[in-house]
N, C-alpha and C. Protein backbone atom coordinates (compact mmCIF):
# COMPACT_ATOMS: atom_id res chain seq x y z
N UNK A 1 56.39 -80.68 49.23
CA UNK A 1 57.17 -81.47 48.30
C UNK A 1 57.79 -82.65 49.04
N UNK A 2 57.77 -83.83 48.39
CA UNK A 2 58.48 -85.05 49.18
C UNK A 2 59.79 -84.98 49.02
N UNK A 3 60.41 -85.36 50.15
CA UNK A 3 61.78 -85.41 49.90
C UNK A 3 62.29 -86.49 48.88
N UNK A 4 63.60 -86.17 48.78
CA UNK A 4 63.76 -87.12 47.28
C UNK A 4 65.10 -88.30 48.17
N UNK A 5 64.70 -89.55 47.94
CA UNK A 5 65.67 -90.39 48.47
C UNK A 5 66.61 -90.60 47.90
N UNK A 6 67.82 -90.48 48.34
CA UNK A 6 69.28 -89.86 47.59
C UNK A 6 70.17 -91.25 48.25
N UNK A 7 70.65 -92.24 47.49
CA UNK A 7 71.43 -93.59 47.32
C UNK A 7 72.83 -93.46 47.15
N UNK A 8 73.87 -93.45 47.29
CA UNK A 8 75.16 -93.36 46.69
C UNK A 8 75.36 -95.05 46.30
N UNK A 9 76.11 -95.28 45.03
CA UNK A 9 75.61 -96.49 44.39
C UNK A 9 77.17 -96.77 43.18
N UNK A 10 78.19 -97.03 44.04
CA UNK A 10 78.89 -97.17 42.60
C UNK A 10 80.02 -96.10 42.47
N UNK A 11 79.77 -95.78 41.39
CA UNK A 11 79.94 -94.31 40.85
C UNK A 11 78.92 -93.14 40.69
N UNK A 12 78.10 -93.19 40.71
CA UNK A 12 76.93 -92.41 40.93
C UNK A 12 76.29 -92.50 42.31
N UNK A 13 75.44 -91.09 42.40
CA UNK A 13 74.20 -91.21 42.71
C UNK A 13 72.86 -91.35 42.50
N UNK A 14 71.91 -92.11 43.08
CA UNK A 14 70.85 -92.68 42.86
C UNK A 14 69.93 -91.48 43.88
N UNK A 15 68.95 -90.86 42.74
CA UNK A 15 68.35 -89.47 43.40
C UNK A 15 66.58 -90.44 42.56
N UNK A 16 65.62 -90.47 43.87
CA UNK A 16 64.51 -90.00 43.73
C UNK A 16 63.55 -89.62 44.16
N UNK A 17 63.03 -89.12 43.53
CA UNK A 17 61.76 -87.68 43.75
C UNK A 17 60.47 -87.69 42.85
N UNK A 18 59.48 -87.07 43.46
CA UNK A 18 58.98 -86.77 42.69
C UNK A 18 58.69 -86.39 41.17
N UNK A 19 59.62 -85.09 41.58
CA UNK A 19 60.11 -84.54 40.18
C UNK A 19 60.94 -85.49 39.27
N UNK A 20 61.77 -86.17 39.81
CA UNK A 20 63.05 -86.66 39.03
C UNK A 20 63.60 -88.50 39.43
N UNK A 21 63.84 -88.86 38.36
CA UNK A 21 64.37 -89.89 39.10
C UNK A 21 65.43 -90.39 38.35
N UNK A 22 66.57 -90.76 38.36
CA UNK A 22 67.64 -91.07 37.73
C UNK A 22 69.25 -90.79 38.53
N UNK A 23 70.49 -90.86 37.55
CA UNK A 23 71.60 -91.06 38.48
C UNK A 23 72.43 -89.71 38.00
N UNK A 24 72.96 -89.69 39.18
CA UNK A 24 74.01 -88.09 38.96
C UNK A 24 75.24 -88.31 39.17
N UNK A 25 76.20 -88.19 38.90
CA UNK A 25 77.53 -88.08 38.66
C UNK A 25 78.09 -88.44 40.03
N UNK A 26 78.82 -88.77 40.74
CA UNK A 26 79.45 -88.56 42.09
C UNK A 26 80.48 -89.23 42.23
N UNK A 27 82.06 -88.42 42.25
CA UNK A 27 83.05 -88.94 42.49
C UNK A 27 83.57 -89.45 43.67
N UNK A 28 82.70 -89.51 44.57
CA UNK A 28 82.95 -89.77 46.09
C UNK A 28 82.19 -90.87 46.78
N UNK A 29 81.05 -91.25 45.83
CA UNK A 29 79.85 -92.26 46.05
C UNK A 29 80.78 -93.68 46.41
N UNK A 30 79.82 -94.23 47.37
CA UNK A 30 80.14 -95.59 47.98
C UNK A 30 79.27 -97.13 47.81
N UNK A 31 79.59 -97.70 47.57
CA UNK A 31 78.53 -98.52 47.48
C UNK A 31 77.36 -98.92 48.22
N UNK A 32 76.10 -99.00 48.24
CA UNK A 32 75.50 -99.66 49.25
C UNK A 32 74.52 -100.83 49.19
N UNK A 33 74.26 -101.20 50.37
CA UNK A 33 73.38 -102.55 50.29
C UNK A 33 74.17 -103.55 49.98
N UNK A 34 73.43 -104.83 49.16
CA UNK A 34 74.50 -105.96 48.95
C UNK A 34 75.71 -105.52 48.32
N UNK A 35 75.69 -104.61 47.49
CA UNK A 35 77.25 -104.17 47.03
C UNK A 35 78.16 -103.93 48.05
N UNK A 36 77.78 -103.49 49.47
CA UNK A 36 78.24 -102.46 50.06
C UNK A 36 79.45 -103.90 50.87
N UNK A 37 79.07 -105.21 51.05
CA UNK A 37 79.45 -106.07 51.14
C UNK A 37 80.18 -107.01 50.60
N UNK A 38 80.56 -107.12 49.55
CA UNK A 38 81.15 -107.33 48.92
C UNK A 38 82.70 -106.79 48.73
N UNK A 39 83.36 -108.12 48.64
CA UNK A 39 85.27 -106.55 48.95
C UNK A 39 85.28 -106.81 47.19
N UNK A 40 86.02 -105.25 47.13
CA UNK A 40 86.15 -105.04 46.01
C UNK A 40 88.01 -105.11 46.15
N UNK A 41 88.35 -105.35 44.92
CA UNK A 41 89.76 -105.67 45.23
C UNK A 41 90.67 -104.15 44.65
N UNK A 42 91.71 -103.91 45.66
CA UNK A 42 92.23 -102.83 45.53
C UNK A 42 92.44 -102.20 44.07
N UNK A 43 92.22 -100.96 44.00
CA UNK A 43 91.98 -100.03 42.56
C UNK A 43 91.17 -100.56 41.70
N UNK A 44 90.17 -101.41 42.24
CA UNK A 44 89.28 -101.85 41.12
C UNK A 44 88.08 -101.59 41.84
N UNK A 45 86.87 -101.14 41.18
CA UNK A 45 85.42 -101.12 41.86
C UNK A 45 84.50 -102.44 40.70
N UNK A 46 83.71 -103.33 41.18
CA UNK A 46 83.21 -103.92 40.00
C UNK A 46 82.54 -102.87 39.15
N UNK A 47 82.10 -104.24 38.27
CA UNK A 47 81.55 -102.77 37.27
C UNK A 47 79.53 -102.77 37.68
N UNK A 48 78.50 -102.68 37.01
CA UNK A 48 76.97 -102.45 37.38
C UNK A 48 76.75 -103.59 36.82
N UNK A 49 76.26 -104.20 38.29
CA UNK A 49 75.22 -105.58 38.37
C UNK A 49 76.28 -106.64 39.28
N UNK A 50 78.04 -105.86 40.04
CA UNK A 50 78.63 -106.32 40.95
C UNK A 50 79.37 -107.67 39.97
N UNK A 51 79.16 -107.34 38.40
CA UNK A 51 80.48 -108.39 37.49
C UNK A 51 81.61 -107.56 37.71
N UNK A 52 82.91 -108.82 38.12
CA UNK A 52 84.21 -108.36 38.09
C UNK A 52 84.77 -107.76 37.16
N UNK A 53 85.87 -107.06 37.23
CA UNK A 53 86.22 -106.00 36.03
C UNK A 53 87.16 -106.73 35.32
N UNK A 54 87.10 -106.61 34.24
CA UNK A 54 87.98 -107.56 33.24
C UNK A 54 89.40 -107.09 33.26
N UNK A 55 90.22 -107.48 33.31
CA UNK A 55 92.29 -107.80 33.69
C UNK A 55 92.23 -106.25 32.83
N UNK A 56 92.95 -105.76 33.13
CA UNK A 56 93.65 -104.48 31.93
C UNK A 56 93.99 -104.87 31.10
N UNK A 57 95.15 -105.56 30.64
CA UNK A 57 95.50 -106.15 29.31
C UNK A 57 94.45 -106.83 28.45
N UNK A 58 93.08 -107.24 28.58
CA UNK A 58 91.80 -107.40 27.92
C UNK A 58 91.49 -106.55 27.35
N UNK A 59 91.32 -105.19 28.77
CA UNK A 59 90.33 -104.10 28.10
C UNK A 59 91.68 -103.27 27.52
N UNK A 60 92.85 -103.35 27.12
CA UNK A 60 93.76 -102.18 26.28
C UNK A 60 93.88 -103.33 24.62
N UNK A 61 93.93 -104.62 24.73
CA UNK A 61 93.32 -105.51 23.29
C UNK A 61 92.46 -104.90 22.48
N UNK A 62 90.76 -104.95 23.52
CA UNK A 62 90.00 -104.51 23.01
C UNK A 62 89.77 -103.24 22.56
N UNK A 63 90.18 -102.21 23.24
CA UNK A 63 90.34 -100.98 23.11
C UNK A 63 91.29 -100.45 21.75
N UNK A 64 92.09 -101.56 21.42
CA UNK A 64 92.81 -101.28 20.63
C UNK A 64 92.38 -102.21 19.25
N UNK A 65 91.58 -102.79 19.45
CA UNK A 65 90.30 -103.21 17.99
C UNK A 65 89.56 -102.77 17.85
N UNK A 66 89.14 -101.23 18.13
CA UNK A 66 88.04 -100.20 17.99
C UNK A 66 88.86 -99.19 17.11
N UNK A 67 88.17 -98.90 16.10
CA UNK A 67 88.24 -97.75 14.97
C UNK A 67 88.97 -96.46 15.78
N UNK A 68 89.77 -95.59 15.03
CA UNK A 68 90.18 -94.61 15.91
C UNK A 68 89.65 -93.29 16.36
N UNK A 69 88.35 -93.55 15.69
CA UNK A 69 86.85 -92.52 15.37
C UNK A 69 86.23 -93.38 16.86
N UNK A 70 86.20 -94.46 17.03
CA UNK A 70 85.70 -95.01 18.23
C UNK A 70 86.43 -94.76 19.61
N UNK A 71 87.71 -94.60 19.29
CA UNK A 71 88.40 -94.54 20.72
C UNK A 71 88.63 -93.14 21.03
N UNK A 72 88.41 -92.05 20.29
CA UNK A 72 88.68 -91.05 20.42
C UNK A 72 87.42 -90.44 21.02
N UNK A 73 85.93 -91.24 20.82
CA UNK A 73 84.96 -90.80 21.14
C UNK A 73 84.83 -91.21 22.87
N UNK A 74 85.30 -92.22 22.87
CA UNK A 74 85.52 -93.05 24.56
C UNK A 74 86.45 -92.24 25.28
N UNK A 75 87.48 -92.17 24.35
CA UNK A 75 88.60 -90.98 25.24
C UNK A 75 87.75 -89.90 26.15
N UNK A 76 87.35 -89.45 24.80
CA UNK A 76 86.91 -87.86 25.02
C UNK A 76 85.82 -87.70 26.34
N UNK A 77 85.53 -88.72 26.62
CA UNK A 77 83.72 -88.99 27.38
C UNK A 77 84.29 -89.25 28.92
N UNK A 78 85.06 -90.55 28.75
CA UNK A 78 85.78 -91.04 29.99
C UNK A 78 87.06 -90.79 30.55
N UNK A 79 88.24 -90.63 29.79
CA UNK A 79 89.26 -90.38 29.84
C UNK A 79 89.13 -88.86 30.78
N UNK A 80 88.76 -87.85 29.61
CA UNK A 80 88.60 -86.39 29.34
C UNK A 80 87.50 -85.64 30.36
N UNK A 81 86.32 -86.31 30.22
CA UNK A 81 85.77 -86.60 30.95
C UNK A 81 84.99 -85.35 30.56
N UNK A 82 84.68 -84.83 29.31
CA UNK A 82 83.99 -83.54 28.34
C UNK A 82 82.59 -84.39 28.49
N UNK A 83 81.85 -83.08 28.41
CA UNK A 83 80.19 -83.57 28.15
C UNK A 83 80.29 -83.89 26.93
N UNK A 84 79.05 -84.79 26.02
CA UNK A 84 78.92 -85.13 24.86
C UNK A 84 78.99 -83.69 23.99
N UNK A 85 78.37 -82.55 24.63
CA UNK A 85 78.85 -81.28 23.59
C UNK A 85 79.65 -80.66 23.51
N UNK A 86 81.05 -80.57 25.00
CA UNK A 86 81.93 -80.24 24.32
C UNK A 86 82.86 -81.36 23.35
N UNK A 87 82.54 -82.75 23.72
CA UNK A 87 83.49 -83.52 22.58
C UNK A 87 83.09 -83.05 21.37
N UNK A 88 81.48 -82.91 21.04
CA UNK A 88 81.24 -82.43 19.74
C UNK A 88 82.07 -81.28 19.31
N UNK A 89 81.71 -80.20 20.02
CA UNK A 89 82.47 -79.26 19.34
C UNK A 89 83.78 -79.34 19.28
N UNK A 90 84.60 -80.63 20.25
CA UNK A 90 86.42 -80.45 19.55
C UNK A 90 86.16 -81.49 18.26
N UNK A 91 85.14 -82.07 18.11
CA UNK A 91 85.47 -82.51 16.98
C UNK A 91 84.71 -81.97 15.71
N UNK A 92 84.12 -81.08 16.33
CA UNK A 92 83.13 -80.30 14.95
C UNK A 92 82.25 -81.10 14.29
N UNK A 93 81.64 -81.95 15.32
CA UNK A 93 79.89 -82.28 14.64
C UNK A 93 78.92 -81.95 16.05
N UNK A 94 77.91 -82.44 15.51
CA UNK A 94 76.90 -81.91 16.40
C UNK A 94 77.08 -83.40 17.38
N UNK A 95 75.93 -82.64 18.19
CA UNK A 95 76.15 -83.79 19.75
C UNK A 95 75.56 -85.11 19.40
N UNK A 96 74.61 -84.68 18.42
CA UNK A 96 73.59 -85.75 18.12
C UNK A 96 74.57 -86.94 17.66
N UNK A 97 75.53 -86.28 16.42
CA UNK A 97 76.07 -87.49 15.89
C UNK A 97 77.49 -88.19 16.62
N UNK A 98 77.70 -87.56 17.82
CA UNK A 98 78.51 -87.69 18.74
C UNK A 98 77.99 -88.68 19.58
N UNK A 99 76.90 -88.38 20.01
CA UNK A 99 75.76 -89.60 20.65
C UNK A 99 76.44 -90.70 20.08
N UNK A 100 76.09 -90.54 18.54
CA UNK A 100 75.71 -91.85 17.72
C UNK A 100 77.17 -92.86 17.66
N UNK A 101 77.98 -91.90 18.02
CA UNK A 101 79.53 -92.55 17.50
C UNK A 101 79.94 -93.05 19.16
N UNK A 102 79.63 -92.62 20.00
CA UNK A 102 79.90 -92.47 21.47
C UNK A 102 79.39 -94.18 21.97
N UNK A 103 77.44 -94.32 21.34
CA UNK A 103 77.22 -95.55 21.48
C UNK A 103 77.74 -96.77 20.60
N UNK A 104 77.92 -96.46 19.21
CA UNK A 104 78.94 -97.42 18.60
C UNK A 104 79.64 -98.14 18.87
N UNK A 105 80.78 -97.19 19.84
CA UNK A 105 82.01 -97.44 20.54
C UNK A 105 81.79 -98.40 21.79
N UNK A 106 80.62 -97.90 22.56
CA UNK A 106 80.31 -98.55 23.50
C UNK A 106 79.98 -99.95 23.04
N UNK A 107 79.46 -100.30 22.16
CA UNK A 107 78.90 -101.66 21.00
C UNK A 107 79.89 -102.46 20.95
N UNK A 108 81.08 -101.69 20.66
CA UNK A 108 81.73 -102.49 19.94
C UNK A 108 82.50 -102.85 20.69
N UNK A 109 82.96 -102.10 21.56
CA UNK A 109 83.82 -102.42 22.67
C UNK A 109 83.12 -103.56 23.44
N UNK A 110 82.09 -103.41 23.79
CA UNK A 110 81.43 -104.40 24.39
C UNK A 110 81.43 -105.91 23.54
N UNK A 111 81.42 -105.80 22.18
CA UNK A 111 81.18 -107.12 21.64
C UNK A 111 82.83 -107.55 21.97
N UNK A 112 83.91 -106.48 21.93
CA UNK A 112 85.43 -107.01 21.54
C UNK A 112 85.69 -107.59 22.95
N UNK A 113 85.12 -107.50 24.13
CA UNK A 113 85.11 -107.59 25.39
C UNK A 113 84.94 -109.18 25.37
N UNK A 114 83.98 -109.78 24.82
CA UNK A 114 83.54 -110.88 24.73
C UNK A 114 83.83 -111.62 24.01
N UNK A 115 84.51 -111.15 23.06
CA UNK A 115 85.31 -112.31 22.16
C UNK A 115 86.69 -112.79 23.06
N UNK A 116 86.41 -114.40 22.93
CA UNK A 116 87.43 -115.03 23.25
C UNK A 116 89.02 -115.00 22.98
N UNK A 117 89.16 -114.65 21.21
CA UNK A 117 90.12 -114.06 20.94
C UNK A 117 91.26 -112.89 21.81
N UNK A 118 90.24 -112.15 22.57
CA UNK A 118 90.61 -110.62 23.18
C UNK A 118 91.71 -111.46 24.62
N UNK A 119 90.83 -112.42 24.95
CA UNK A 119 91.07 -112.40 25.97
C UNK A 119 92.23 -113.78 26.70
């Protein structure tokens, strides 16, 4: 079996293999390569693709122009930090439609991110 080349990248890890290739969770991961160069400014890591992280008072605007069906789904994921099935089950739907509300949020947040208004 080939060994699988294992990246720390961010917030994740970057695992591949044969079998598998994709990113795994890692609260301890560091950046590397051109990221690894780059200063990141204290309590902030950029976010993926090394764009600066938007001021807090942006992202608590925007956060706070998302439906409360939307922020509760972001809570639950990032905050909480529950797999998509246990948020489902505290909220009593299935994962599927948890998915569906989970990426919404992500949508929308993202569009409220970019409006000039927000910011």
């Amino acid at each position: 079996m080939e060994s699988p080349d294992v990246r720390a990248g961010g917030r994740a890890v970057v695992v591949r293999s044969a079998s598998f290739t994709g990113s795994l969770p890692c609260r301890a991961a560091r950046p590397v390569g051109r990221a690894a160069t780059r200063p990141i400014p204290a309590g902030a890591a950029p976010l993926r693709g090394g764009l600066p992280r938007p001021a807090p008072g942006i992202i608590r605007r925007a956060f706070e122009r998302l439906s409360e069906e939307q922020r509760t789904a972001l809570r639950l994921v990032n905050v909480d930090r529950l797999s998509y099935q246990e948020a489902a089950q505290r909220l009593g739907i299935t994962r599927e439609l948890f998915a569906e509300r989970l990426i919404r949020a992500r949508q929308s947040l993202a569009r409220a991110l970019a409006d000039p208004a927000v910011s």
